[in-house]
Protein backbone atom coordinates (compact mmCIF):
# COMPACT_ATOMS: atom_id res chain seq x y z
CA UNK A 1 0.00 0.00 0.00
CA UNK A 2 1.42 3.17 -1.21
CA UNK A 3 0.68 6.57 0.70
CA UNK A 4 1.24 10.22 0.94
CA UNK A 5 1.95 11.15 4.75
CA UNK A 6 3.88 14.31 6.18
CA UNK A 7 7.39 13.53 7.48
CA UNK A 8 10.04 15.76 8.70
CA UNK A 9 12.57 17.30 6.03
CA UNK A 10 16.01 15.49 6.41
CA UNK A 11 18.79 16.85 7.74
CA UNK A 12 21.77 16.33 5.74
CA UNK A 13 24.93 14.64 7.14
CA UNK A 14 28.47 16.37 7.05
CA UNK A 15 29.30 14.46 3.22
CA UNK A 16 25.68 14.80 2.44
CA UNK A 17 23.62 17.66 0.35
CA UNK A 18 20.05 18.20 0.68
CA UNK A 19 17.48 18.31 -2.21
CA UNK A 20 14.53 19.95 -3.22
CA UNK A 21 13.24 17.18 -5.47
CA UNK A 22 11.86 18.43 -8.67
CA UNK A 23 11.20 14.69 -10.38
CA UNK A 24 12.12 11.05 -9.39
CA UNK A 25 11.91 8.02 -11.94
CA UNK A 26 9.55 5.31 -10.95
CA UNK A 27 11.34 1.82 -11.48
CA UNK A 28 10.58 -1.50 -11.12
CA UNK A 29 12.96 -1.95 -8.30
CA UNK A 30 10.57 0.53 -5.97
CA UNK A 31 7.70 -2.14 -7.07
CA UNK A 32 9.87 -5.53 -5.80
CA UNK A 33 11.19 -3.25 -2.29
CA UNK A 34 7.50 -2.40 -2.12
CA UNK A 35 6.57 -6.48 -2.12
CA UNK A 36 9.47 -6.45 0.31
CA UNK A 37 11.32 -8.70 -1.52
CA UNK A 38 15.63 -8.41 -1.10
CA UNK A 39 16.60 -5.73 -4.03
CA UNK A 40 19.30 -6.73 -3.74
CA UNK A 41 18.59 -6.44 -0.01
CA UNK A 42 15.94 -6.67 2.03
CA UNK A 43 14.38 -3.13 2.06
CA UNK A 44 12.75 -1.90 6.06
CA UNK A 45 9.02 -1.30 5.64
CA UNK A 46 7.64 1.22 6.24
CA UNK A 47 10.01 2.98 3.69
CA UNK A 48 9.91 6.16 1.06
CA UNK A 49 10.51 4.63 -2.04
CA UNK A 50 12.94 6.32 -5.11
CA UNK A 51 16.13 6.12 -6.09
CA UNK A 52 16.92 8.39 -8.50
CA UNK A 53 16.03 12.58 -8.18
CA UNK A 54 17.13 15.58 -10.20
CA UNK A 55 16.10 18.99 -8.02
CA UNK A 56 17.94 21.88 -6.48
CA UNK A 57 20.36 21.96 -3.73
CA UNK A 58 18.85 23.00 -0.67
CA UNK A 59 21.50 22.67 1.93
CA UNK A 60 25.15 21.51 2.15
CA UNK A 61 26.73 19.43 4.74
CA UNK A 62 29.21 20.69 6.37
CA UNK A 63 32.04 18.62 4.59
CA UNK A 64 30.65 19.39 0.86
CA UNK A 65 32.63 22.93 -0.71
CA UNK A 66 31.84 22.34 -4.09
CA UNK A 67 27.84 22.53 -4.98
CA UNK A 68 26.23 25.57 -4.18
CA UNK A 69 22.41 26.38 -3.04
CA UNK A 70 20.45 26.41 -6.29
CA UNK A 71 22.36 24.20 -8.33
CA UNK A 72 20.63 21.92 -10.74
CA UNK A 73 22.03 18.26 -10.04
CA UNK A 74 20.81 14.73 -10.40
CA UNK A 75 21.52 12.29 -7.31
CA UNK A 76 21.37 8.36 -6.99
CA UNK A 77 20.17 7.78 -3.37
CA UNK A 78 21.17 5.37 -0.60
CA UNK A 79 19.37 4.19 2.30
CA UNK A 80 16.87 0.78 2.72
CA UNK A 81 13.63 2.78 0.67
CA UNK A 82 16.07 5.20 -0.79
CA UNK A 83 13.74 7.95 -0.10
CA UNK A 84 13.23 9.67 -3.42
CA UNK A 85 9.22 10.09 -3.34
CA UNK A 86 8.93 13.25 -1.52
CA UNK A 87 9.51 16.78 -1.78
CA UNK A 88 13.12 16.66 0.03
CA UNK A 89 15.74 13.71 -0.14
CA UNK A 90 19.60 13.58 0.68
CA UNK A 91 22.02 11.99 -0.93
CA UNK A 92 25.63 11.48 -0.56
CA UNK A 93 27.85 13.71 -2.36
CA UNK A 94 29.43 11.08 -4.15
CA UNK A 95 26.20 9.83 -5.52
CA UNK A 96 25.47 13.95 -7.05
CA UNK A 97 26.54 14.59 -10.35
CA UNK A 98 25.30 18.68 -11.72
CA UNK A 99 22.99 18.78 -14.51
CA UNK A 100 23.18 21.72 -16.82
CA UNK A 101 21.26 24.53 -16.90
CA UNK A 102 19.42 24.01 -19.91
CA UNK A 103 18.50 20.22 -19.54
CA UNK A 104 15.33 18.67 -18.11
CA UNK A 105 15.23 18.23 -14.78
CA UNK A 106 12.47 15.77 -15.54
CA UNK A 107 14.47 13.56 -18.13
CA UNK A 108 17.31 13.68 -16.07
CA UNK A 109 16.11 12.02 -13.19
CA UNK A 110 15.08 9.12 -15.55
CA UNK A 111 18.94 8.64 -17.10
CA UNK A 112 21.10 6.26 -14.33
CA UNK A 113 18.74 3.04 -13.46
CA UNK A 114 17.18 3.17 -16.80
CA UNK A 115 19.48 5.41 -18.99
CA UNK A 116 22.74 4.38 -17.63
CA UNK A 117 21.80 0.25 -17.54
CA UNK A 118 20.85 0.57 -21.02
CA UNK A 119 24.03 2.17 -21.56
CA UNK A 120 26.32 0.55 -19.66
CA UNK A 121 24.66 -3.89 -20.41
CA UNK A 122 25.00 -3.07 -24.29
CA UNK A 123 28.38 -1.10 -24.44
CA UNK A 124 30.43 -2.84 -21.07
CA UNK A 125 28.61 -5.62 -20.49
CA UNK A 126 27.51 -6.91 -23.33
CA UNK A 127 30.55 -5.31 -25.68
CA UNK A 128 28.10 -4.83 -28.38
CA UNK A 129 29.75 -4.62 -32.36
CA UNK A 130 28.44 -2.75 -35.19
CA UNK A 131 26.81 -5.00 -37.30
CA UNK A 132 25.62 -6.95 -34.38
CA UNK A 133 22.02 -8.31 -33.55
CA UNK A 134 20.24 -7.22 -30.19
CA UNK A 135 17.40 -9.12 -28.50
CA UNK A 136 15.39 -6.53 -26.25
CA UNK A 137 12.33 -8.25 -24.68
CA UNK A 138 10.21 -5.81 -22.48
CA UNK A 139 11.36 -2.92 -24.87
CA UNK A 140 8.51 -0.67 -24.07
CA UNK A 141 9.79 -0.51 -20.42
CA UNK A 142 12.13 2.19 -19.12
CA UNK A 143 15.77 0.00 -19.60
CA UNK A 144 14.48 -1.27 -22.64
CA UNK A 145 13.15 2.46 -24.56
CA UNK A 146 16.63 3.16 -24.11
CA UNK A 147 18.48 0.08 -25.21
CA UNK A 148 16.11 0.28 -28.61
CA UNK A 149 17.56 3.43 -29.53
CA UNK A 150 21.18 2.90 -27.59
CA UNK A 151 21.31 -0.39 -29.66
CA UNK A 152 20.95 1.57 -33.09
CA UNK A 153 23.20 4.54 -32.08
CA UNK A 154 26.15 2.14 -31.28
CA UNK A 155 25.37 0.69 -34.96
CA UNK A 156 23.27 -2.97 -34.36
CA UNK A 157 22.25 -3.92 -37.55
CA UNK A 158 19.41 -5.67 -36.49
CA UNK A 159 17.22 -4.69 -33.23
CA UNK A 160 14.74 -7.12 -32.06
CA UNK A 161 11.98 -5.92 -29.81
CA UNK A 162 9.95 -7.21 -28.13
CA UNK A 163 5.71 -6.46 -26.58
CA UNK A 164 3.25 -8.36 -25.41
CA UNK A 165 0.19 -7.02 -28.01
CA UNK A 166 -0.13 -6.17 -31.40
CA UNK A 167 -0.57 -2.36 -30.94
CA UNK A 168 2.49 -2.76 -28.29
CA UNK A 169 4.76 -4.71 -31.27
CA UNK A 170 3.59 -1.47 -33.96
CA UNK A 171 4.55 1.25 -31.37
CA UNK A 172 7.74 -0.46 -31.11
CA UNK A 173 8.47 -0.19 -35.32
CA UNK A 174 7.88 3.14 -35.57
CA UNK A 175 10.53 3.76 -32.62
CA UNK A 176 12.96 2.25 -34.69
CA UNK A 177 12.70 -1.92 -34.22
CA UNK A 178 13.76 -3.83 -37.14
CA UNK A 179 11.38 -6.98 -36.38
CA UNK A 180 8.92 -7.69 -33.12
CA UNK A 181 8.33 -10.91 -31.35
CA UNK A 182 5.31 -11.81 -28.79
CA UNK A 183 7.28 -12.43 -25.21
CA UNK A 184 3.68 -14.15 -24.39
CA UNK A 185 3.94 -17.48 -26.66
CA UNK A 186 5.80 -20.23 -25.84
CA UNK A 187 7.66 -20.01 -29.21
CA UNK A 188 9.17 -16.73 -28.81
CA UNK A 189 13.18 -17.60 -29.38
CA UNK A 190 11.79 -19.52 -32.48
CA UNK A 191 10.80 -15.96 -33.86
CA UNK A 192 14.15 -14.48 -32.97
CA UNK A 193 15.95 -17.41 -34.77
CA UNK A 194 13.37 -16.33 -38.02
CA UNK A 195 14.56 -13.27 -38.15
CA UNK A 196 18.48 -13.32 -37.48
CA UNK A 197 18.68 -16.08 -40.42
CA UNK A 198 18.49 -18.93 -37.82
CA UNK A 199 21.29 -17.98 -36.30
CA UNK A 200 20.19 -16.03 -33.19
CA UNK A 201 20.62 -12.68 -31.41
CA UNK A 202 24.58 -11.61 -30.68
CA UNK A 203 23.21 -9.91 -27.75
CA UNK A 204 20.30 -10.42 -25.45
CA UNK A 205 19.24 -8.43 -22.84
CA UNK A 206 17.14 -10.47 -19.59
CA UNK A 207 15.40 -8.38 -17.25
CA UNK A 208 12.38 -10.84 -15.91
CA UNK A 209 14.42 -14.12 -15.16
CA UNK A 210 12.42 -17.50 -14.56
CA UNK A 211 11.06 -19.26 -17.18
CA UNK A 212 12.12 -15.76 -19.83
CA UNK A 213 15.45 -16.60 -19.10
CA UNK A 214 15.52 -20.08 -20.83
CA UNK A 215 14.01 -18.96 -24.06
CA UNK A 216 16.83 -15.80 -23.90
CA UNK A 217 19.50 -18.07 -23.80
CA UNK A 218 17.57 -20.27 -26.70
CA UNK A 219 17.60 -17.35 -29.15
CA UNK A 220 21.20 -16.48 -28.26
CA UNK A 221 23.68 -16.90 -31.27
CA UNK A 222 26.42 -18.62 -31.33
CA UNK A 223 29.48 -16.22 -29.71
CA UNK A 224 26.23 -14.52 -28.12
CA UNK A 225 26.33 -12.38 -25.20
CA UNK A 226 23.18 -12.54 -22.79
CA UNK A 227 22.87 -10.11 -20.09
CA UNK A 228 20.91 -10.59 -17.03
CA UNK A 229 19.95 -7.03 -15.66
CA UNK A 230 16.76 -7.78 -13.45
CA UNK A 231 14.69 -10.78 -12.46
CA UNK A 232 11.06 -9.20 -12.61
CA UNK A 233 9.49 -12.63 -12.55
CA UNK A 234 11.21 -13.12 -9.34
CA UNK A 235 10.87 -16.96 -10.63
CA UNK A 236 14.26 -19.23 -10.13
CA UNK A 237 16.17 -20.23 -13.30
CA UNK A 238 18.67 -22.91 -13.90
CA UNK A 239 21.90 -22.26 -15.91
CA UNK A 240 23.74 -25.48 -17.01
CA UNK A 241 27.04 -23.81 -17.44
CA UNK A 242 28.34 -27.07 -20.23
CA UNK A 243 25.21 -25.76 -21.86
CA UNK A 244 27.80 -22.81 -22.98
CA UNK A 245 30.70 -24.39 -24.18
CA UNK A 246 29.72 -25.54 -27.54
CA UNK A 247 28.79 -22.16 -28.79
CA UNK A 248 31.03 -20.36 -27.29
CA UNK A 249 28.83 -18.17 -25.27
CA UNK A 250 28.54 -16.02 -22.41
CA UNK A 251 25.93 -15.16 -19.56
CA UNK A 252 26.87 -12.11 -17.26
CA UNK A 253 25.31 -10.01 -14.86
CA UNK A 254 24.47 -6.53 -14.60
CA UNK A 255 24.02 -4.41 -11.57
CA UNK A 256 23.66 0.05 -11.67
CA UNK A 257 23.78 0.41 -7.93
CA UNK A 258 27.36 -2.01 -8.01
CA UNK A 259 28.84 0.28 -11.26
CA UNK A 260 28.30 3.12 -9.52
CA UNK A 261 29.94 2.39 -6.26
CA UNK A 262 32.88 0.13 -8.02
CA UNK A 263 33.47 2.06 -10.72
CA UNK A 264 32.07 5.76 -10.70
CA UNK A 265 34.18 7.16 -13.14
CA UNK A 266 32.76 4.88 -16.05
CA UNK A 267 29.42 5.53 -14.95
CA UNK A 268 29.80 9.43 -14.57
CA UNK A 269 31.07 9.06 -17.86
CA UNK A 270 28.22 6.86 -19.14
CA UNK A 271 25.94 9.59 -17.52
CA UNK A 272 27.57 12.62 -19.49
CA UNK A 273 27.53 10.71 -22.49
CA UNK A 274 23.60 10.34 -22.62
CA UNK A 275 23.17 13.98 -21.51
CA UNK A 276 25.07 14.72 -24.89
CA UNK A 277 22.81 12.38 -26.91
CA UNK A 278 19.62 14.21 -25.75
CA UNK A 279 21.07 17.55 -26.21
CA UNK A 280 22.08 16.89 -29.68
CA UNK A 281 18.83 14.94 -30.74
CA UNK A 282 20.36 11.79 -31.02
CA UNK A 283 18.41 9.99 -28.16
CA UNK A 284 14.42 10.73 -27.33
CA UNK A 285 14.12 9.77 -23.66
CA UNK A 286 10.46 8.25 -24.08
CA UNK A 287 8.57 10.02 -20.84
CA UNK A 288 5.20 8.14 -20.44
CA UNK A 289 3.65 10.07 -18.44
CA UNK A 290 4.31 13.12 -15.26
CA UNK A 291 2.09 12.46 -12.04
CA UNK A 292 2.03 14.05 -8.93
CA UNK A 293 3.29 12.33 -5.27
CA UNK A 294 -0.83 11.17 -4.86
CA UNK A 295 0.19 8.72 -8.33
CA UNK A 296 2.84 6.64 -7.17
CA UNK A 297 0.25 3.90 -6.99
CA UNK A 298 -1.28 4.48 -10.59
CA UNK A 299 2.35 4.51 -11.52
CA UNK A 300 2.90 1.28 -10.05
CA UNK A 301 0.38 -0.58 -11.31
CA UNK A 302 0.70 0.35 -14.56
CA UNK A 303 4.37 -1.22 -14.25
CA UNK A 304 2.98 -4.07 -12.60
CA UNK A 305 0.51 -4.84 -16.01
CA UNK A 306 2.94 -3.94 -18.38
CA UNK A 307 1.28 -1.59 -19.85
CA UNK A 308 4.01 1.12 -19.60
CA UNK A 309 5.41 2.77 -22.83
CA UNK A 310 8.65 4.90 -21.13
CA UNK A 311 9.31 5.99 -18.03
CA UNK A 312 6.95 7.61 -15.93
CA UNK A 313 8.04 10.50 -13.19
CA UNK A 314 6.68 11.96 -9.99
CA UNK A 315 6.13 15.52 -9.84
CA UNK A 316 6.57 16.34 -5.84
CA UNK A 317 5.33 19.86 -6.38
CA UNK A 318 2.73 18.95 -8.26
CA UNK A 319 -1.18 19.91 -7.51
CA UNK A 320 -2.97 16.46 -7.13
């Protein structure tokens, strides 16, 4: 049960900045801490849900010299619920990266769990070729608007999509798929092998796990990277690993949260890059719709029944 209550504004600690939070993305990942299942640990109910903001510094901590009041920056946020669905959040200053002037607050809040994944599973992890073939089930959700559009701008010849309805599968051609399958029939890595010349998808991208996971590695080519990035399903799988060997293929895993904290400067840089692909028209971040605090659990269940087309965002400020 989501809610809209009145809590105190945080107080930020010494390495710690305080935001006035203009827009935080909706993800899947608030959905499986709101079931209170481990993402990728267990998650203290009750809890203020959100983990990605763009808004206004507020305050500084005491330790931070080099933000100032007012400026525009995006921030990742710690913490069990993370704490990005209300009007002020902290955030470490490590996890607070400026935004310019002239960008949208609202698109940039969307651009590290959905922008930066994309990014980051088809150019590190999955070490995607031009010429290549991608596999993008779930491509009408907020990792997967990007990865359609990531995928052609880092030169796949051949991007796979895929929906679970007709009018789902059309929307997805006029963004830019080459072919659609249906993620709903049984025979769904048959279609992939149709249309990659029976040979498969180089890369394939595997965000609900369980039974989804099997057919991904099915339509996986031979050399074929599949990336596991999620496990929506939150069904088990099973992985034979001598499965691998005669094709020479790979399964890895993908985690934002991990990149971030192992290896910030690659993500920053992942981060920059996509601000300079919206800027210069390259990438349209697909924005589904803009609700206020009171829609978090329209939001929500729209995620839940797949029915989302891009990323949605909650407007704290916003009149219900």
């Amino acid at each position: 049960m989501l809610s809209v209550e009145e809590v105190p504004v945080p107080l930020p600690a010494p390495n710690q900045i305080l935001i006035r939070v203009e827009a935080v993305s909706v993800n899947y990942a608030d959905i499986v801490r709101r079931r209170n299942d481990p993402y990728p640990v267990p998650t203290p109910l009750p809890a203020i849900f959100g983990g990605e903001v763009a808004g206004f510094v507020e305050a500084l901590g005491s330790e931070v010299h080099d933000l100032a009041i007012g400026d525009r920056v995006f921030a990742l946020l710690g913490g069990g619920g993370k704490g990005g669905y209300a009007q002020f959040a902290v955030a470490d200053r490590a996890q607070v990266m400026p935004v310019p002037s002239s960008f949208d607050l609202d698109i940039a809040c969307t651009l590290v769990v959905a922008g930066v994944t994309a990014y980051q599973v088809l150019k590190e992890a999955a070490q995607l070729q031009p010429g290549e073939s991608v596999l993008i089930p779930g491509a009408l959700g907020g990792v997967g608007s990007y990865a359609l559009q990531l995928a052609r701008i880092f030169g796949a010849s051949n991007v796979i999509a895929g929906a679970s309805s007709a009018e789902r599968r059309e929307l997805l051609m006029k963004r830019g798929a080459s072919h659609t399958v249906d993620y709903t029939v049984d025979d769904w890595a048959e279609q992939v092998k149709q249309v990659t010349s029976g040979k498969g998808a180089d890369v394939v991208l595997d965000m609900a796990g369980g039974k989804a996971f099997q057919q991904s590695l099915s339509a996986l080519a031979p050399f074929g990277r599949l990336v596991i990035y999620g496990s929506a399903s939150r069904e088990p799988a099973t992985l034979a690993p001598r499965a691998l060997l005669p094709q020479n293929q790979t399964v890895t895993g993908y985690y934002v949260g991990q990149w971030f904290a192992a290896r910030p400067r690659q993500s920053i840089d992942a981060f920059n890059a996509l601000i300079e692909l919206v800027v210069s028209g390259k990438l349209n971040v697909q924005l589904a719709s803009r609700l206020p605090l009171s829609g978090a659990a329209e939001a929500h269940r729209t995620m839940e029944a797949r029915r989302s087309t891009g990323k949605t965002v909650l407007k704290p400020w916003m009149d219900a």
